[in-house]
N, C-alpha and C. Protein backbone atom coordinates (compact mmCIF):
# COMPACT_ATOMS: atom_id res chain seq x y z
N UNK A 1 -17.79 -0.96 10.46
CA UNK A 1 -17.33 -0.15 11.58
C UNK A 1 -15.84 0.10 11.40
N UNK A 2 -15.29 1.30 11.77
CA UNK A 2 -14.10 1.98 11.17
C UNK A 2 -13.36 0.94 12.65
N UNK A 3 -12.05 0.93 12.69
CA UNK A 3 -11.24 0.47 13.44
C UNK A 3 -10.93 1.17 14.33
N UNK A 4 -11.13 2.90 14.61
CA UNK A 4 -11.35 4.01 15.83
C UNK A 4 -12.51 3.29 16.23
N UNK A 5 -13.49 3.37 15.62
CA UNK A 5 -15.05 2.98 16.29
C UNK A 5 -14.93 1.50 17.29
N UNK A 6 -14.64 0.54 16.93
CA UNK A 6 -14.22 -0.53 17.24
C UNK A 6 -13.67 -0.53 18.54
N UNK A 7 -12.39 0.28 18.60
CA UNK A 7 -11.42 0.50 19.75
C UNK A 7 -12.36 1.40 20.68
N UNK A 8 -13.15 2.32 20.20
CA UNK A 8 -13.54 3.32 21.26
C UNK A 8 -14.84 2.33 21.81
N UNK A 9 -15.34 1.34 20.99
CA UNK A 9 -16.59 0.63 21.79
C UNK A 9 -15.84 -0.38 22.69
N UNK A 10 -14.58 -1.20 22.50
CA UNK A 10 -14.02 -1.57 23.21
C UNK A 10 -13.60 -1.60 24.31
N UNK A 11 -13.31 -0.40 24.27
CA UNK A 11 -12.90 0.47 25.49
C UNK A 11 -14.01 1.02 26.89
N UNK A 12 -15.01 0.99 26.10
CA UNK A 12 -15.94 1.80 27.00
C UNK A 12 -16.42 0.49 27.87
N UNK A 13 -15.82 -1.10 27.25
CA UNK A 13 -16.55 -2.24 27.85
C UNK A 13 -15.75 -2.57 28.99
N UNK A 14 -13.71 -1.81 28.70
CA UNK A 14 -13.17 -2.46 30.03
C UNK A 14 -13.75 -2.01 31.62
N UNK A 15 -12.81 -3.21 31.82
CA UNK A 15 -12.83 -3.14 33.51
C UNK A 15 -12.07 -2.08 34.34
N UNK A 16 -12.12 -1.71 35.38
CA UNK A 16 -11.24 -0.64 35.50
C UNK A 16 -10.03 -0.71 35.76
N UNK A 17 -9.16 -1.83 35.80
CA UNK A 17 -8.28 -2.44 35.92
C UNK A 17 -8.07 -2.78 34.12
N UNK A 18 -8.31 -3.31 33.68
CA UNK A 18 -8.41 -2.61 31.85
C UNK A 18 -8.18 -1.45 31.33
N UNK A 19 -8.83 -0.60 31.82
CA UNK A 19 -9.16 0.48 31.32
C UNK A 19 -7.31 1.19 31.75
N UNK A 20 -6.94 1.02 33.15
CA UNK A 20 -5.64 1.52 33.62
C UNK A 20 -4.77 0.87 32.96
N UNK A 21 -4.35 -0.51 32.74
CA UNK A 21 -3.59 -1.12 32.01
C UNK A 21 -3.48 -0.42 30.14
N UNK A 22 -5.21 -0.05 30.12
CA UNK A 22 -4.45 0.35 28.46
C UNK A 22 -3.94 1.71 28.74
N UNK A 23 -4.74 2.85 29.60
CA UNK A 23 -4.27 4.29 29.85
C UNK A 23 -2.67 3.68 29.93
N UNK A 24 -2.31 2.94 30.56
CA UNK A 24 -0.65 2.88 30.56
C UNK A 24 0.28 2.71 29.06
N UNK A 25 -0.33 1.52 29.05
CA UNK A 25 -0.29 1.02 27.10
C UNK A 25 0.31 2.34 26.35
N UNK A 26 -1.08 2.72 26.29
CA UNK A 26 -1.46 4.04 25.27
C UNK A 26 -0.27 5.29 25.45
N UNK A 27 -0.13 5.82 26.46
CA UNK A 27 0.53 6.57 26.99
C UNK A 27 2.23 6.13 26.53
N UNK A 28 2.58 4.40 26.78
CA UNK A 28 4.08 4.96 26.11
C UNK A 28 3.88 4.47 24.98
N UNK A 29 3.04 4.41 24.52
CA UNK A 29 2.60 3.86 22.48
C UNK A 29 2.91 5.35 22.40
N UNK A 30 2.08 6.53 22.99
CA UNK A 30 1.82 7.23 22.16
C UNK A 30 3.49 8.18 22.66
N UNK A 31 3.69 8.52 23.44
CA UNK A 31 5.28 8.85 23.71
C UNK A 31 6.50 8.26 22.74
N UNK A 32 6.33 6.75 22.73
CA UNK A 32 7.28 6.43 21.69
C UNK A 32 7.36 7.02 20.19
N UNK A 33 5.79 7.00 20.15
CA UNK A 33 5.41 7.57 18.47
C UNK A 33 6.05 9.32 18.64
N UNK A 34 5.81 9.77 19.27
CA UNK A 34 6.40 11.25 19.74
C UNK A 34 7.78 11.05 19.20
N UNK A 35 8.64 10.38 20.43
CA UNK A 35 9.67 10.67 20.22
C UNK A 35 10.45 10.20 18.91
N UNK A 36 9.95 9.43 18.37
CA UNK A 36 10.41 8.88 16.79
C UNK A 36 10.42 9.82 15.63
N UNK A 37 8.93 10.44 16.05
CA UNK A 37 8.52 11.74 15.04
C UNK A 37 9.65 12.99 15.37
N UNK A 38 9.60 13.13 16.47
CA UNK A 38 10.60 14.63 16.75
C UNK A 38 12.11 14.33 16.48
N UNK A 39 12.68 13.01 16.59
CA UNK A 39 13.94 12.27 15.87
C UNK A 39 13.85 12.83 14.37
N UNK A 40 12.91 12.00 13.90
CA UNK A 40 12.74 12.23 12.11
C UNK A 40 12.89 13.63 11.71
N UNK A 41 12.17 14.29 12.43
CA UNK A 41 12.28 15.65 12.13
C UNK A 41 13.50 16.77 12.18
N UNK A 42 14.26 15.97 13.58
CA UNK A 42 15.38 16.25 13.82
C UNK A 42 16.34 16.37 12.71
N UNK A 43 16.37 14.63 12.13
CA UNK A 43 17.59 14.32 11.34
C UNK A 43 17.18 14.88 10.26
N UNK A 44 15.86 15.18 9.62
CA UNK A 44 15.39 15.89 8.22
C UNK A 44 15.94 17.23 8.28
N UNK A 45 16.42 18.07 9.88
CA UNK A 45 16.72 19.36 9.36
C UNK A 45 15.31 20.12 9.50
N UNK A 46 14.19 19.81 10.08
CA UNK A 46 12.86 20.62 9.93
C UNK A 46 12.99 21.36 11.26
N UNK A 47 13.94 20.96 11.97
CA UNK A 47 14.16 22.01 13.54
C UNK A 47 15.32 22.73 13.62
N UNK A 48 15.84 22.74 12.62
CA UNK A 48 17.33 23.60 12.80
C UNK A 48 16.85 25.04 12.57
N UNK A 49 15.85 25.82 12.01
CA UNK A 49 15.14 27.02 11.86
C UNK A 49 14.93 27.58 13.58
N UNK A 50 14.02 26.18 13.95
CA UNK A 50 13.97 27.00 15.25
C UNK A 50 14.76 26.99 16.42
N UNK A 51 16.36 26.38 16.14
CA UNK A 51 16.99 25.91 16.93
C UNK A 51 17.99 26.92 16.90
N UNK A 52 18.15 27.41 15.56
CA UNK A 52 18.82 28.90 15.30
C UNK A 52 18.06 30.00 15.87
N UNK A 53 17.24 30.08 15.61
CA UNK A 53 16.11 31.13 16.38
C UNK A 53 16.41 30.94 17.56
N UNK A 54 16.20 30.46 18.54
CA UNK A 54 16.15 30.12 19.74
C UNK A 54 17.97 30.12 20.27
N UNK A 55 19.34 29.91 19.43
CA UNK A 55 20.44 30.17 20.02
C UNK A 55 20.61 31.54 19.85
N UNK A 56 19.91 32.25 18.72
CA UNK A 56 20.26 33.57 18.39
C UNK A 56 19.75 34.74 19.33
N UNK A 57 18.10 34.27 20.14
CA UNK A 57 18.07 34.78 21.19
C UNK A 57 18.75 34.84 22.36
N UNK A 58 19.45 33.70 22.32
CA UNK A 58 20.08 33.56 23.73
C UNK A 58 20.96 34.09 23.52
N UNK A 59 22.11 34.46 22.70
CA UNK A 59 23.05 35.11 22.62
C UNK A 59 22.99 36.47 22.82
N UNK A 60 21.64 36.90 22.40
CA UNK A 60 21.03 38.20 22.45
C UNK A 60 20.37 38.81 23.97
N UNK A 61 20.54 37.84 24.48
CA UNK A 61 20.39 37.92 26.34
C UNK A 61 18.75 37.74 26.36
N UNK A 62 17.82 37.17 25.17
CA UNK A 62 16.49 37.04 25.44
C UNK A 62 16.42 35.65 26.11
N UNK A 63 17.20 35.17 26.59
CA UNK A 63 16.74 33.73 27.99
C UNK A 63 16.89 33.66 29.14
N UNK A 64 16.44 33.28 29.62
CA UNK A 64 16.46 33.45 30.95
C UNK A 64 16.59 31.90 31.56
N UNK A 65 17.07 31.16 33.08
CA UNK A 65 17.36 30.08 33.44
C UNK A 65 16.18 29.91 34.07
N UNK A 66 16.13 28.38 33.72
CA UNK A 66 14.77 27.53 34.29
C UNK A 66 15.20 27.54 35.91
């Protein structure tokens, strides 16, 4: 049994008080993993394409305020 399989039979056994504790878990596992990845990517230079794109519109009056 693969180690997804495992976790997903696991899961289906918690309690619902389990089940909320991992939804919490999971949620900043998976946020942290986010924000590490969009860092890496950052410092690699793989977002400066669209970061130029995106100042070059604004200069160009294509933004508008949130």
């Amino acid at each position: 049994m693969s180690n997804v399989k495992a976790v997903e039979n696991a899961v289906q056994h918690f309690s619902r008080e389990e089940l909320a504790g991992f939804r919490e878990w999971f949620m900043n596992f998976d946020g942290e993993a986010w924000d590490r990845q969009i860092e890496a990517d950052a410092n690699a230079g793989k977002l400066d394409a669209l970061a130029d794109k995106a100042l070059t519109a604004h200069r160009h009056g294509a933004s508008r305020e949130l």
